[in-house]
Structures are given as structure tokens and as C-alpha cells.
C-alpha atoms as a PDB file:
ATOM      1  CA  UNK A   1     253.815  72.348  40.313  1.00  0.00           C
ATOM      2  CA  UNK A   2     255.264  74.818  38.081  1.00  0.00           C
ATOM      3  CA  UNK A   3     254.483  78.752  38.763  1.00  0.00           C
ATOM      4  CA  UNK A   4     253.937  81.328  36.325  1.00  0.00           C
ATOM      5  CA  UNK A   5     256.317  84.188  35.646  1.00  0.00           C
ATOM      6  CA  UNK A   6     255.508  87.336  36.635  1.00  0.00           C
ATOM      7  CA  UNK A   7     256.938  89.927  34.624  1.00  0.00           C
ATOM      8  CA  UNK A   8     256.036  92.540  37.333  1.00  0.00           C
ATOM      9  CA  UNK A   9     258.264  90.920  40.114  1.00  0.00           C
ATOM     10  CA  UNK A  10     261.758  90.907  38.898  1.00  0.00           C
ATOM     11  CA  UNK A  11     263.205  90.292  42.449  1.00  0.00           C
ATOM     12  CA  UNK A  12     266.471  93.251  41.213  1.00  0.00           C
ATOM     13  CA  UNK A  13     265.984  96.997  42.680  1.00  0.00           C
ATOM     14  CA  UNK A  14     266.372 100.183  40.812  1.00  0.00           C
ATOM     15  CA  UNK A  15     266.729 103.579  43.023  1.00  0.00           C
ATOM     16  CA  UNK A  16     264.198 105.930  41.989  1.00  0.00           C
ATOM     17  CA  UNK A  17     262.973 109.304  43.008  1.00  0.00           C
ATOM     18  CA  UNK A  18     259.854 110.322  43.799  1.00  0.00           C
ATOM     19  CA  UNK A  19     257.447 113.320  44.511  1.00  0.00           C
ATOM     20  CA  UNK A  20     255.522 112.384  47.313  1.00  0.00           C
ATOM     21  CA  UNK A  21     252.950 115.262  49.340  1.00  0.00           C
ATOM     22  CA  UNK A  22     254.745 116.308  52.341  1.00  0.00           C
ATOM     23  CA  UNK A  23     251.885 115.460  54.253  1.00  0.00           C
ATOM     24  CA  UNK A  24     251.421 111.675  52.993  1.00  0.00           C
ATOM     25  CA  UNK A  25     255.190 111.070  53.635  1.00  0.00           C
ATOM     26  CA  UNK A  26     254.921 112.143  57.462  1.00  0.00           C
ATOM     27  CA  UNK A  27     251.703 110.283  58.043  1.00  0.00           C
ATOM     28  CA  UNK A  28     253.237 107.304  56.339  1.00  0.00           C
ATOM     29  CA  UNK A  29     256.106 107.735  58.340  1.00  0.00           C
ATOM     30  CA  UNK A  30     254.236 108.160  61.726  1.00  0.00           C
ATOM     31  CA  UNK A  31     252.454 105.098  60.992  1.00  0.00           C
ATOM     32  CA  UNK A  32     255.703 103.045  60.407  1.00  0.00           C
ATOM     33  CA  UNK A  33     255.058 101.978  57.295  1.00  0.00           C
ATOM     34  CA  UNK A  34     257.501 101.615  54.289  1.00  0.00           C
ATOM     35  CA  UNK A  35     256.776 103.352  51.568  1.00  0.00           C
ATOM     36  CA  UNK A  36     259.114 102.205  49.170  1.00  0.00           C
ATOM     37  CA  UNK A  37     257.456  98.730  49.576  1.00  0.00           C
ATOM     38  CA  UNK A  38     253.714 100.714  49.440  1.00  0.00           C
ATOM     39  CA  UNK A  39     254.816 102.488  46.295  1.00  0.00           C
ATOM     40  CA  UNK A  40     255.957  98.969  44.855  1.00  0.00           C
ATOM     41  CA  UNK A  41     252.834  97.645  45.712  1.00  0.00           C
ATOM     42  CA  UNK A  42     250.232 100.311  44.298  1.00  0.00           C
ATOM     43  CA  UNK A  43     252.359 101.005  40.933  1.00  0.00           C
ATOM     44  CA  UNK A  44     252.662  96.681  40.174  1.00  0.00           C
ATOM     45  CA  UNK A  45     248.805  97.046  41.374  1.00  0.00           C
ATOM     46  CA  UNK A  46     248.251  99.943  38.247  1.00  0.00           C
ATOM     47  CA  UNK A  47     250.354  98.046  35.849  1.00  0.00           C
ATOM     48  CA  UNK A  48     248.600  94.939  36.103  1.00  0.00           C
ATOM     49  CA  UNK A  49     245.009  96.614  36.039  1.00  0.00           C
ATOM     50  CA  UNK A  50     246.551  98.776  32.907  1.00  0.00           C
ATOM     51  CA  UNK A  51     247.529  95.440  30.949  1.00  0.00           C
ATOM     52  CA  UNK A  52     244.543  93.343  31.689  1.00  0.00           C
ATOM     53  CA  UNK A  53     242.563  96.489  30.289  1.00  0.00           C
ATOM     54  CA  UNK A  54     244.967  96.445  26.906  1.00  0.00           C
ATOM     55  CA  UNK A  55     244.538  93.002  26.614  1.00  0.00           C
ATOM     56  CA  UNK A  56     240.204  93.228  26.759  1.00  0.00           C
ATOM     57  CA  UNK A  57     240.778  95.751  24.123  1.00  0.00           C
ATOM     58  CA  UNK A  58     242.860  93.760  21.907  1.00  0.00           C
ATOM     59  CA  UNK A  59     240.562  90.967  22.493  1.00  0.00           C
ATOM     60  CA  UNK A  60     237.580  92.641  22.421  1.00  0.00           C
ATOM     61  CA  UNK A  61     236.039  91.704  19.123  1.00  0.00           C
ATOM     62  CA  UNK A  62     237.206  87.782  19.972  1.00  0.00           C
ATOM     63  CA  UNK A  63     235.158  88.308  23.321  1.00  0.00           C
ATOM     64  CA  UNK A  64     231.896  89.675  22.045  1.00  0.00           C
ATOM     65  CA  UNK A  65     231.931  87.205  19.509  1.00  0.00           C
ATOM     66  CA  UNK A  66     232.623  84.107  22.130  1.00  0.00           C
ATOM     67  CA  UNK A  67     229.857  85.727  24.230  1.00  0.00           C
ATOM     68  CA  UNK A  68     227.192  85.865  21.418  1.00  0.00           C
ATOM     69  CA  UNK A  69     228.428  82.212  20.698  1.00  0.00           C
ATOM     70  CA  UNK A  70     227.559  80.906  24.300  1.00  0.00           C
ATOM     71  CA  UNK A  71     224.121  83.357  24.511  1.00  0.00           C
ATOM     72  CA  UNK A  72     222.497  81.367  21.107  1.00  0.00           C
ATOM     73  CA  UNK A  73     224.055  77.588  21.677  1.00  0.00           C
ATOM     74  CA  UNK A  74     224.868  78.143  25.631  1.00  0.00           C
ATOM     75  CA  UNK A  75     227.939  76.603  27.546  1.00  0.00           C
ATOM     76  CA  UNK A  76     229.184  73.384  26.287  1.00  0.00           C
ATOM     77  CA  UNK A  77     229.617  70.276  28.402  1.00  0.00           C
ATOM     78  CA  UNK A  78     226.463  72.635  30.493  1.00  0.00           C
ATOM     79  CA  UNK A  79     224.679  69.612  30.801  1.00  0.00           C
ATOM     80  CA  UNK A  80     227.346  67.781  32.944  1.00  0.00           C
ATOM     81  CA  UNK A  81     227.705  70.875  35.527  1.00  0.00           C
ATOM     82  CA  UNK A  82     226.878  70.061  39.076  1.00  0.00           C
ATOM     83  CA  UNK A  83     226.334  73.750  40.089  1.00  0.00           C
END
């Protein structure tokens, strides 16, 4: 089975700096957790959400159009579902 790419998961690391709220980094650290893998984690989280909200905009004529399709002749092949 072949996987997908993901664009968003390069497997390389670039040093950054960041601004973080004094009070997040010492709770963060108290709680032993890694932030650099928490950052990671929420910004790949915000650039996915971002893109899949660019793409229903670039799309979104094609969508409402597919949707009015499927509301006046409903979902082909329906009659074959078993659910």
C-alpha cells in the first residue's frame, strides 16, 4: 500500500525562536512535556485546518453546485446502499 505525502511532515528540523508566556513555558515545563514537539504539533494542526479552508473556498462554487446536483436527482448508485 502506497501512503500519501504529507507536505507538512518533512522529517528535516529548522531552529526557530519563539515568544512563549513565561507562565505557559514553566507549566509546560513542570509537566514534562516538550514543547518543541507541542508547538510542532498545534502549528501542522493550524496549517492543515488553514488549507482545507482555502481549498472549500476555491472549490466553493464546484461544491454548491455538486450539492444542488445530489438534492434534485439524489446520490447515484443510492439504490444499491446497504446503510
Amino acid at each position: 500500500m502506497r501512503m500519501k505525502h504529507d507536505a507538512l511532515r518533512s522529517g528535516k528540523r529548522k531552529a526557530v525562536n519563539l515568544s512563549l508566556d513565561t507562565g505557559v513555558v514553566a507549566a509546560a515545563r513542570e509537566a514534562g512535556l516538550n514543547l518543541s514537539q507541542i508547538c510542532e504539533a498545534a502549528l501542522r494542526d493550524a496549517a492543515k485546518k488553514e488549507r482545507e479552508a482555502k481549498w472549500r473556498e476555491e472549490n466553493r462554487e464546484w461544491i454548491a453546485a455538486n450539492n444542488a446536483w445530489v438534492e434534485k436527482n439524489g446520490l447515484p448508485l443510492a439504490e444499491f446502499r446497504m446503510f
